[in-house]
PDB file of N, CA and C in Angstrom:
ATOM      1  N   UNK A   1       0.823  -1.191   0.000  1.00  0.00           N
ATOM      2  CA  UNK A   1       0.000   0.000   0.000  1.00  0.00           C
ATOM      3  C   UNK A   1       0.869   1.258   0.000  1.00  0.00           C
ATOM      4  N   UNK A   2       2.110   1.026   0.862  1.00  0.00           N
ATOM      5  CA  UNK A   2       2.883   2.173   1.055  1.00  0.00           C
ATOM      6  C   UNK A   2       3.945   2.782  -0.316  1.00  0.00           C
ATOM      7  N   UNK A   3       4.332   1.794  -1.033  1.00  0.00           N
ATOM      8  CA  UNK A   3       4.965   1.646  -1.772  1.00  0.00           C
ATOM      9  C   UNK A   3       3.808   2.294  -3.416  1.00  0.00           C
ATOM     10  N   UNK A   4       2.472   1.747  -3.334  1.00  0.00           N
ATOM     11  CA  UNK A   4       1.356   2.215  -4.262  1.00  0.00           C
ATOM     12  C   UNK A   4       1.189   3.849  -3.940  1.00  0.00           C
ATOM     13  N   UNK A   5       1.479   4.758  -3.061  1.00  0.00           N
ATOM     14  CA  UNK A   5       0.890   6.048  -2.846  1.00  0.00           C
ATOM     15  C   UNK A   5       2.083   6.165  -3.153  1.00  0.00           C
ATOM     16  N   UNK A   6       3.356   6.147  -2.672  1.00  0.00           N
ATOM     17  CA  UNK A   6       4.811   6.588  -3.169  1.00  0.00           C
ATOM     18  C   UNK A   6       5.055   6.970  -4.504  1.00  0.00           C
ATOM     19  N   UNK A   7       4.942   5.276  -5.670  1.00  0.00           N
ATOM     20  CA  UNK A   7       5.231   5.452  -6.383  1.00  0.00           C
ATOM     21  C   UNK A   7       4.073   6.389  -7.307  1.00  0.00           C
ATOM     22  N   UNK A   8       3.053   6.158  -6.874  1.00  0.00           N
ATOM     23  CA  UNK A   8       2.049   6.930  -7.269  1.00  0.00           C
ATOM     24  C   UNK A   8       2.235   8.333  -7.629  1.00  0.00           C
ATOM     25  N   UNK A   9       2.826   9.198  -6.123  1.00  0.00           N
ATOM     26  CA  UNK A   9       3.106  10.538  -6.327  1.00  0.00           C
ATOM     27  C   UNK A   9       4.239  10.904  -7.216  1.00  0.00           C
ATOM     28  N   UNK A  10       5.119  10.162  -7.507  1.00  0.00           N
ATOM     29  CA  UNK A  10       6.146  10.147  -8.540  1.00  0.00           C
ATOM     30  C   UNK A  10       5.298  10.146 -10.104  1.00  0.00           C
ATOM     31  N   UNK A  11       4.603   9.084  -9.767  1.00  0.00           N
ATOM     32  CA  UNK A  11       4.198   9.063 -11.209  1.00  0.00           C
ATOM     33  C   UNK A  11       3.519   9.955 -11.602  1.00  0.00           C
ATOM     34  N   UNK A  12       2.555  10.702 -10.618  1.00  0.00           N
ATOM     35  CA  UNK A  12       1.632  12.016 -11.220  1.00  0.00           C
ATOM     36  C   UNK A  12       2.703  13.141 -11.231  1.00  0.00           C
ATOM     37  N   UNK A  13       3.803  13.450 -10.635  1.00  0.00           N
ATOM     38  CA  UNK A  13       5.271  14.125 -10.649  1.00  0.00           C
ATOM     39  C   UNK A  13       5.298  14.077 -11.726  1.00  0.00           C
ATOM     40  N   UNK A  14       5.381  13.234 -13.018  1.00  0.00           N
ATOM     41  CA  UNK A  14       5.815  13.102 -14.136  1.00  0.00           C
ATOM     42  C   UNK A  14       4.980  13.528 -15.117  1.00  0.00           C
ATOM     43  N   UNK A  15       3.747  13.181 -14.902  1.00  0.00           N
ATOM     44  CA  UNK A  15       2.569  13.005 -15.896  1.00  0.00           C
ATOM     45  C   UNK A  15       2.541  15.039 -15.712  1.00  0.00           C
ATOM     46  N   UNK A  16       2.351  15.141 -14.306  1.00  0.00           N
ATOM     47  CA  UNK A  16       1.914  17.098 -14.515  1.00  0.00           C
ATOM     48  C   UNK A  16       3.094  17.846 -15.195  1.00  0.00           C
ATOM     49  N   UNK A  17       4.786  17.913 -15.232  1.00  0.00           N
ATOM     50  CA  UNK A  17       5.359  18.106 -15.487  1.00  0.00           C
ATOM     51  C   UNK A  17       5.290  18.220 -17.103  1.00  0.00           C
ATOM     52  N   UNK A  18       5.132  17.054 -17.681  1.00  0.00           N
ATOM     53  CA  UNK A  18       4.897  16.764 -18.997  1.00  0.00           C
ATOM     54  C   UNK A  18       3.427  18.145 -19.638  1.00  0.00           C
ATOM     55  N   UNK A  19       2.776  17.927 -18.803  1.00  0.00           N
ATOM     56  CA  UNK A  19       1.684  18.883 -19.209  1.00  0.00           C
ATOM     57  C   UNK A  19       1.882  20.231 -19.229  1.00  0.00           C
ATOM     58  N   UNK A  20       2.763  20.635 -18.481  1.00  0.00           N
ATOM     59  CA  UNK A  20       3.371  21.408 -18.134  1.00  0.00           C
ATOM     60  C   UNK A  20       4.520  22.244 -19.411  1.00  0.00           C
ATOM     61  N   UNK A  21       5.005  21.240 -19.614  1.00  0.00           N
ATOM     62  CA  UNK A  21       6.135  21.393 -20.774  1.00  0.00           C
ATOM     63  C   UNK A  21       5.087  21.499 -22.247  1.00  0.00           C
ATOM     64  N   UNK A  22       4.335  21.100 -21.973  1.00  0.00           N
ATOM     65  CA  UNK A  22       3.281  21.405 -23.110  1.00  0.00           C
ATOM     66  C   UNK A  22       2.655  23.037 -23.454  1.00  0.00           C
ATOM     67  N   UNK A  23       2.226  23.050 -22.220  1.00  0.00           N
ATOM     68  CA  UNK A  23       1.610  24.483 -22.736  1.00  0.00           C
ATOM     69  C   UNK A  23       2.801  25.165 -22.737  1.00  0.00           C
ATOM     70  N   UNK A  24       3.997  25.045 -22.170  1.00  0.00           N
ATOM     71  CA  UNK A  24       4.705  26.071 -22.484  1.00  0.00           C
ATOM     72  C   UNK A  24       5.186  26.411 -23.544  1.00  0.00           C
ATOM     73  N   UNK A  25       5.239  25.185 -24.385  1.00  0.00           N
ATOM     74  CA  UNK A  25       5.825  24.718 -25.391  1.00  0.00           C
ATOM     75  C   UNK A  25       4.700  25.514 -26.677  1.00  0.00           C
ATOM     76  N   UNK A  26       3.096  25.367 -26.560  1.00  0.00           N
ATOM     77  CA  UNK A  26       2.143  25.803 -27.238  1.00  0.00           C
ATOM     78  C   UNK A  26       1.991  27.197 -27.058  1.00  0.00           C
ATOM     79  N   UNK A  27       2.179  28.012 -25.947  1.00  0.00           N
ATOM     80  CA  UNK A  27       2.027  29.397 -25.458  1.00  0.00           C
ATOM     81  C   UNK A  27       3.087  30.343 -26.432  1.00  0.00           C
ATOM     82  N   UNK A  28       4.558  29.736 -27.378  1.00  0.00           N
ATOM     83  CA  UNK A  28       5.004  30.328 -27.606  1.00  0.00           C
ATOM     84  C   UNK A  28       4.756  31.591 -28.535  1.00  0.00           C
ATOM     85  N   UNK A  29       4.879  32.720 -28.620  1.00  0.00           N
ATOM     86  CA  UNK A  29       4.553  33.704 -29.077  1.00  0.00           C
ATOM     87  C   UNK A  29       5.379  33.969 -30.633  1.00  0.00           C
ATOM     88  N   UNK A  30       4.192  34.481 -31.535  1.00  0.00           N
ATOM     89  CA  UNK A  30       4.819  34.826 -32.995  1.00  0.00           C
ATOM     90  C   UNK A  30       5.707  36.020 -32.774  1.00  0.00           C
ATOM     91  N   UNK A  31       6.740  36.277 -33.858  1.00  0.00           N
ATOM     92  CA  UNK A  31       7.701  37.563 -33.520  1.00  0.00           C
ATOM     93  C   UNK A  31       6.808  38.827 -33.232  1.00  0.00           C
ATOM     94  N   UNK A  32       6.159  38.928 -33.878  1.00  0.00           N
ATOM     95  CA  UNK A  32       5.480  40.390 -33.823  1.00  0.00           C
ATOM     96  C   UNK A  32       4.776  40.919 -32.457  1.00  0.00           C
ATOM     97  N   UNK A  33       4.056  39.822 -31.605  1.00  0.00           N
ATOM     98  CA  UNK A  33       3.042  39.697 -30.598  1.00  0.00           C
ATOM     99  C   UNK A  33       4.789  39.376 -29.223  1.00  0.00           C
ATOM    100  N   UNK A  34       5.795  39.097 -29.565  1.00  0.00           N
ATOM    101  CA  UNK A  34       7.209  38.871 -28.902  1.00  0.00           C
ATOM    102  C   UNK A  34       7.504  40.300 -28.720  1.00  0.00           C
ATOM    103  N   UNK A  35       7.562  41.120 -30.070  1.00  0.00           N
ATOM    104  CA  UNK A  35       8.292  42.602 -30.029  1.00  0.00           C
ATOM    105  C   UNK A  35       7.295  43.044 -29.282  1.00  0.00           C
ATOM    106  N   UNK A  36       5.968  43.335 -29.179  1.00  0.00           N
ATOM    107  CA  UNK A  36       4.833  43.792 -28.182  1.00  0.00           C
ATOM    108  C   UNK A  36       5.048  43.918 -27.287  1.00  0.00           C
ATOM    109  N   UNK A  37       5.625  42.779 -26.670  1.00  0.00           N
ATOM    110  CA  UNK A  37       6.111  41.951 -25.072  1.00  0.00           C
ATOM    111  C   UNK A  37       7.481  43.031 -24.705  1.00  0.00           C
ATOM    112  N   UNK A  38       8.434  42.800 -24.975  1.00  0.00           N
ATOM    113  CA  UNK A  38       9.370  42.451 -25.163  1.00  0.00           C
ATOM    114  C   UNK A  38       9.948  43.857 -25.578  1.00  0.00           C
ATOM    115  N   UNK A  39      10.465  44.779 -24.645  1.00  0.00           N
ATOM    116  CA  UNK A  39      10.656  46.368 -24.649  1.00  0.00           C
ATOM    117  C   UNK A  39      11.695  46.325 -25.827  1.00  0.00           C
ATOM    118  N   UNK A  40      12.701  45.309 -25.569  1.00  0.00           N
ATOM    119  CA  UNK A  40      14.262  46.366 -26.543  1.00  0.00           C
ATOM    120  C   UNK A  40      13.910  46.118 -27.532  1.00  0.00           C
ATOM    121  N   UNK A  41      12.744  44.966 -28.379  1.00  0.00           N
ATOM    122  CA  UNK A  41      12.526  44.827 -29.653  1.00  0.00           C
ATOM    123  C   UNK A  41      11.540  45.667 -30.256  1.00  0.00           C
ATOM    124  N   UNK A  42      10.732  46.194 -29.193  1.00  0.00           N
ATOM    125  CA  UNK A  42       9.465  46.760 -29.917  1.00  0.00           C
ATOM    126  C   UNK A  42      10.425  48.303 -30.404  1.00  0.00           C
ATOM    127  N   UNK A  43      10.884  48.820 -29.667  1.00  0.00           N
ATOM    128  CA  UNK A  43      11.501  49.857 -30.451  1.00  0.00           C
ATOM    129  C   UNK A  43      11.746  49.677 -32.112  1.00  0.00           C
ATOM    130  N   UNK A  44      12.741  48.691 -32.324  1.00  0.00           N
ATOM    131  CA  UNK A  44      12.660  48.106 -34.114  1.00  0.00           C
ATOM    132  C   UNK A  44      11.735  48.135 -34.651  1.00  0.00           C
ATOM    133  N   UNK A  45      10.405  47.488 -33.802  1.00  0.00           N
ATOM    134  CA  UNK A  45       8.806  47.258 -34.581  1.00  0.00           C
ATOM    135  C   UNK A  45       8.596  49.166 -34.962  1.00  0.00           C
ATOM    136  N   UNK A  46       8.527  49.901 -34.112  1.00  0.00           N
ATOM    137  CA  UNK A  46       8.038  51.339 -34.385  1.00  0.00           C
ATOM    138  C   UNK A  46       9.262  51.630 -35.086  1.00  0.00           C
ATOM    139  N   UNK A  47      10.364  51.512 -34.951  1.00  0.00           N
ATOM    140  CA  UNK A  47      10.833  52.503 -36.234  1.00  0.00           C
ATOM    141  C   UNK A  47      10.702  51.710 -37.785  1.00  0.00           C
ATOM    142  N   UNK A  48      10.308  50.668 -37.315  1.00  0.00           N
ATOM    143  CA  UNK A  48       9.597  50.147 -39.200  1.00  0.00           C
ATOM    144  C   UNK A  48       8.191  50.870 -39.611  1.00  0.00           C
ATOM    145  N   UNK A  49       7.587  50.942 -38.522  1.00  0.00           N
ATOM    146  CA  UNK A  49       5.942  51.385 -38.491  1.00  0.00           C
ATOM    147  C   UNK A  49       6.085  53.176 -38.860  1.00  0.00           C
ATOM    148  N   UNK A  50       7.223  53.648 -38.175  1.00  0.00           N
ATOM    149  CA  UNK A  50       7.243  55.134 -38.619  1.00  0.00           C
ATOM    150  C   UNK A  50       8.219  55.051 -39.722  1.00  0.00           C
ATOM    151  N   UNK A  51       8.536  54.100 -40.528  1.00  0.00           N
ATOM    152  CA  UNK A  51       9.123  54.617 -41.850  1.00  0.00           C
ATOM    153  C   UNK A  51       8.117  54.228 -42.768  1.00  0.00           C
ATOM    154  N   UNK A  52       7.468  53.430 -42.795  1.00  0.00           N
ATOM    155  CA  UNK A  52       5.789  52.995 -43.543  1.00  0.00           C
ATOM    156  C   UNK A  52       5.361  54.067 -43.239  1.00  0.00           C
ATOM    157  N   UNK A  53       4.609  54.776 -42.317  1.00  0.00           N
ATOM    158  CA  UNK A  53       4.304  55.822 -42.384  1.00  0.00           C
ATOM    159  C   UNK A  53       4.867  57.337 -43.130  1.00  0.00           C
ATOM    160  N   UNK A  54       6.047  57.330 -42.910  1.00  0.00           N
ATOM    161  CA  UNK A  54       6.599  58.935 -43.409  1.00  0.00           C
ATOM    162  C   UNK A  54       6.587  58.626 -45.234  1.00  0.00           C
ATOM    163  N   UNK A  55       6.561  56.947 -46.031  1.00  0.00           N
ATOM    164  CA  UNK A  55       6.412  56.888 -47.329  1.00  0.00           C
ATOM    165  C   UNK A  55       4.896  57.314 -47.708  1.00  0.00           C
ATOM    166  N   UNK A  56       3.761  57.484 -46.605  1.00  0.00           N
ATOM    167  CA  UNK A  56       2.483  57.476 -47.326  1.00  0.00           C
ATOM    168  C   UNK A  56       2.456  59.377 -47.738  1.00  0.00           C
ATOM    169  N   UNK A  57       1.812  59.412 -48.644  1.00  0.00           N
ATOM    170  CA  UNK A  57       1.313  60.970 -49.047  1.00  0.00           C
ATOM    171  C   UNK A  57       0.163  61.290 -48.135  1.00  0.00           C
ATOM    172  N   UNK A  58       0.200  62.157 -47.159  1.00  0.00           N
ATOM    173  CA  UNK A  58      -1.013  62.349 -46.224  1.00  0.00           C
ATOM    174  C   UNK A  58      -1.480  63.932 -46.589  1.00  0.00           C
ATOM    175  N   UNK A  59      -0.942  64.473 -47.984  1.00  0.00           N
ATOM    176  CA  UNK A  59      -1.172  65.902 -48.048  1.00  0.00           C
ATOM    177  C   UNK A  59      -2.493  65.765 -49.512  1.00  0.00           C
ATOM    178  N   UNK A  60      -2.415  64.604 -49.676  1.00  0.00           N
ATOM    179  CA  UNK A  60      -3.650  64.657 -50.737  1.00  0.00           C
ATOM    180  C   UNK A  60      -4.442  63.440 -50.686  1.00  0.00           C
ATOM    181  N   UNK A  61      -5.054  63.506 -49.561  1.00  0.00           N
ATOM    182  CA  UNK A  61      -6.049  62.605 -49.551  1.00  0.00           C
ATOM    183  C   UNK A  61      -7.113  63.092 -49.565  1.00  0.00           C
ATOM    184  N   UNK A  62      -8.596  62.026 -49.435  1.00  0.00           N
ATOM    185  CA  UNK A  62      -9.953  62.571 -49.482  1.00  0.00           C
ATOM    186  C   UNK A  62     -10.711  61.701 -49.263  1.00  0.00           C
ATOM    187  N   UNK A  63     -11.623  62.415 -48.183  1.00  0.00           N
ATOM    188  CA  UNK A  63     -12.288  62.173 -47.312  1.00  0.00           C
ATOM    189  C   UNK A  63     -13.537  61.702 -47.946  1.00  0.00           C
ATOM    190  N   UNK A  64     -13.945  60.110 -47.707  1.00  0.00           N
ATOM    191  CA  UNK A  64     -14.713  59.511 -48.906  1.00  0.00           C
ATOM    192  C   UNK A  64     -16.240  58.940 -48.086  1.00  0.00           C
ATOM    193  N   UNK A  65     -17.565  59.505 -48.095  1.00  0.00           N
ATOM    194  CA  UNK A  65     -18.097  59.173 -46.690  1.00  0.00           C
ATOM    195  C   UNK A  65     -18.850  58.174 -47.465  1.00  0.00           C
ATOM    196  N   UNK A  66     -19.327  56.565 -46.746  1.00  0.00           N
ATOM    197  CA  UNK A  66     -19.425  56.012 -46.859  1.00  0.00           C
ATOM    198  C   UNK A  66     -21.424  55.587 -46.665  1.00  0.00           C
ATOM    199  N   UNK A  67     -22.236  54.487 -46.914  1.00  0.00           N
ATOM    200  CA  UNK A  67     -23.297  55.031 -47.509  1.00  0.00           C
ATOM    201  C   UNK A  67     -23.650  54.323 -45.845  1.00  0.00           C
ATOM    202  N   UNK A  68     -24.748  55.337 -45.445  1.00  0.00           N
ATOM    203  CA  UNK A  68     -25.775  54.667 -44.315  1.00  0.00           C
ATOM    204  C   UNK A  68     -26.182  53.636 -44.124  1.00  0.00           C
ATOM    205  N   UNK A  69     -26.731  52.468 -42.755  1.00  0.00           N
ATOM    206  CA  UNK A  69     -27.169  51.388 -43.192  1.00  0.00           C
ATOM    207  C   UNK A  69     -28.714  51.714 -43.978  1.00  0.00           C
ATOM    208  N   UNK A  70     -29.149  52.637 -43.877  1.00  0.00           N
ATOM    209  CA  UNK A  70     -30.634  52.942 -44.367  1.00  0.00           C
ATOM    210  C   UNK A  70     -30.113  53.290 -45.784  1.00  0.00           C
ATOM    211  N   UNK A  71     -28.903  53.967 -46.309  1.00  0.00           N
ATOM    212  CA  UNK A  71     -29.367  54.283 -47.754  1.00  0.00           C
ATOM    213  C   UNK A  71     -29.199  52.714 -48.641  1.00  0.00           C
ATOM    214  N   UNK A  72     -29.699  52.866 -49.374  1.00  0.00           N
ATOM    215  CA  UNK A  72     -29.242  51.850 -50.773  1.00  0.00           C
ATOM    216  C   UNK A  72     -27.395  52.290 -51.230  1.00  0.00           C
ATOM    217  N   UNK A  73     -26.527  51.161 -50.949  1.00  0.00           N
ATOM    218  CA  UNK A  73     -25.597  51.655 -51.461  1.00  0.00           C
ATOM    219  C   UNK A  73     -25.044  51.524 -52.679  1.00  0.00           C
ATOM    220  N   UNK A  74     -26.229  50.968 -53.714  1.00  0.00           N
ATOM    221  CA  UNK A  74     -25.788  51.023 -55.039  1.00  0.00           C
ATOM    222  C   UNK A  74     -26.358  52.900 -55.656  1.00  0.00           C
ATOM    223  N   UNK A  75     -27.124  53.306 -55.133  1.00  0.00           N
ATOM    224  CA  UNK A  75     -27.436  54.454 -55.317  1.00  0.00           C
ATOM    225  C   UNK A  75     -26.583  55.529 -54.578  1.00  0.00           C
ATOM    226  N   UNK A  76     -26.013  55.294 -53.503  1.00  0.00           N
ATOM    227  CA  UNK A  76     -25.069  55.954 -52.938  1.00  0.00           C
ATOM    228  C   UNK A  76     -23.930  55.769 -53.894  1.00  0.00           C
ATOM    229  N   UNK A  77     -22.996  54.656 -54.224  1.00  0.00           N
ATOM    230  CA  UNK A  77     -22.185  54.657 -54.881  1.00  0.00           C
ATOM    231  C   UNK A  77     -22.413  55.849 -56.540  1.00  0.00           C
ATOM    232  N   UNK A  78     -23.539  55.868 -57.107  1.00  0.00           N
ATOM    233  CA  UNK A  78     -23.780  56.249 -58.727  1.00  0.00           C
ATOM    234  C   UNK A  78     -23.783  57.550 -58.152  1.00  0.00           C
ATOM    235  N   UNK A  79     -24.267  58.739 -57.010  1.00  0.00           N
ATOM    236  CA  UNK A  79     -24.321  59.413 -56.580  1.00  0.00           C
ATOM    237  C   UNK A  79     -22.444  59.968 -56.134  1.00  0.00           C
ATOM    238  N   UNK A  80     -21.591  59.272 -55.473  1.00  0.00           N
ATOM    239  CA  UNK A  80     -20.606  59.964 -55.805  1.00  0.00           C
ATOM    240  C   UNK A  80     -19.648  59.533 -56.585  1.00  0.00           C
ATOM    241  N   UNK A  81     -19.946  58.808 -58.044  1.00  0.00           N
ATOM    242  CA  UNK A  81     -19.290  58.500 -59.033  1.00  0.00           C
ATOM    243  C   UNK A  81     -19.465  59.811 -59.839  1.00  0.00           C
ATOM    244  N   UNK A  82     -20.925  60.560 -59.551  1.00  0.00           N
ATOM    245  CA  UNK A  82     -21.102  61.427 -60.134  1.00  0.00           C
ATOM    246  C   UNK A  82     -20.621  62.968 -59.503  1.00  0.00           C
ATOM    247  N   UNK A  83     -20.820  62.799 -58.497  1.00  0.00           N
ATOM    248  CA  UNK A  83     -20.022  64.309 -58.059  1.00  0.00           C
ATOM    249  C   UNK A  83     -18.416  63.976 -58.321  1.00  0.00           C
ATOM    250  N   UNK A  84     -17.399  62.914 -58.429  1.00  0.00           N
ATOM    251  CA  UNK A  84     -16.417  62.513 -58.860  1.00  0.00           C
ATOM    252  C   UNK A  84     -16.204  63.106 -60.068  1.00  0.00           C
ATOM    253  N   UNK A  85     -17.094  62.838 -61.362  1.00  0.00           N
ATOM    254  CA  UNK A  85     -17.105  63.332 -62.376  1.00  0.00           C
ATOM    255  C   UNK A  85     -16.998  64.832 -63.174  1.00  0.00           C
ATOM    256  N   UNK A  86     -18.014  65.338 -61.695  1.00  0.00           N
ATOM    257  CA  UNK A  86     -18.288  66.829 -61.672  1.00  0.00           C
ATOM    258  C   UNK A  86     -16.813  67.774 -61.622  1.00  0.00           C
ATOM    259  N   UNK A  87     -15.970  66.999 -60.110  1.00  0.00           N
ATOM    260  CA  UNK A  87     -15.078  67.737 -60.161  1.00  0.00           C
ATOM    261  C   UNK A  87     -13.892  67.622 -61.399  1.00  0.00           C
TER     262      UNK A  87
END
C-alpha cells in the first residue's frame, strides 16, 4: 500500500510536469506579438511602423463618406461617381 501512494506521487510528478512542458511549449509567441512583449525589440517594430508611415502621401487625400445602413448603397455609390465626375 505504502509503496502504491509513493510510487504513485512520482508518477503524477511526471505526468503534470509533462503537461506542463506542453503548454509552455504551445504558449510560444509569434515575432510580432514577442516585439509587443518584449521592450528592446518593440523599439525596431516602431521605427519600421514610422518609416511605412513617413512613405504614405497624407497631403492629398480625401475624405470619402461612406453610404448609411438605411441608404441603398448602389445608389449611394452612382451618386458619388457622379459628383467625382463633376469635379
Amino acid at each position: 500500500m505504502l509503496l502504491l501512494v509513493v510510487g504513485g506521487s512520482f508518477g503524477l510528478k511526471e505526468f503534470t510536469q509533462i503537461r506542463y512542458d506542453a503548454q509552455r511549449h504551445r504558449k510560444r509567441l509569434d515575432p510580432e506579438l514577442e516585439a509587443q512583449v518584449n521592450v528592446q525589440r518593440q523599439s525596431n517594430v516602431l521605427e519600421d511602423e514610422y518609416e511605412k508611415i513617413q512613405q504614405v502621401n497624407l497631403d492629398e487625400w480625401k475624405n470619402i463618406r461612406g453610404p448609411r445602413p438605411w441608404e441603398d448603397s448602389r445608389d449611394f455609390q452612382e451618386q458619388q461617381r457622379s459628383r467625382q465626375n463633376k469635379d
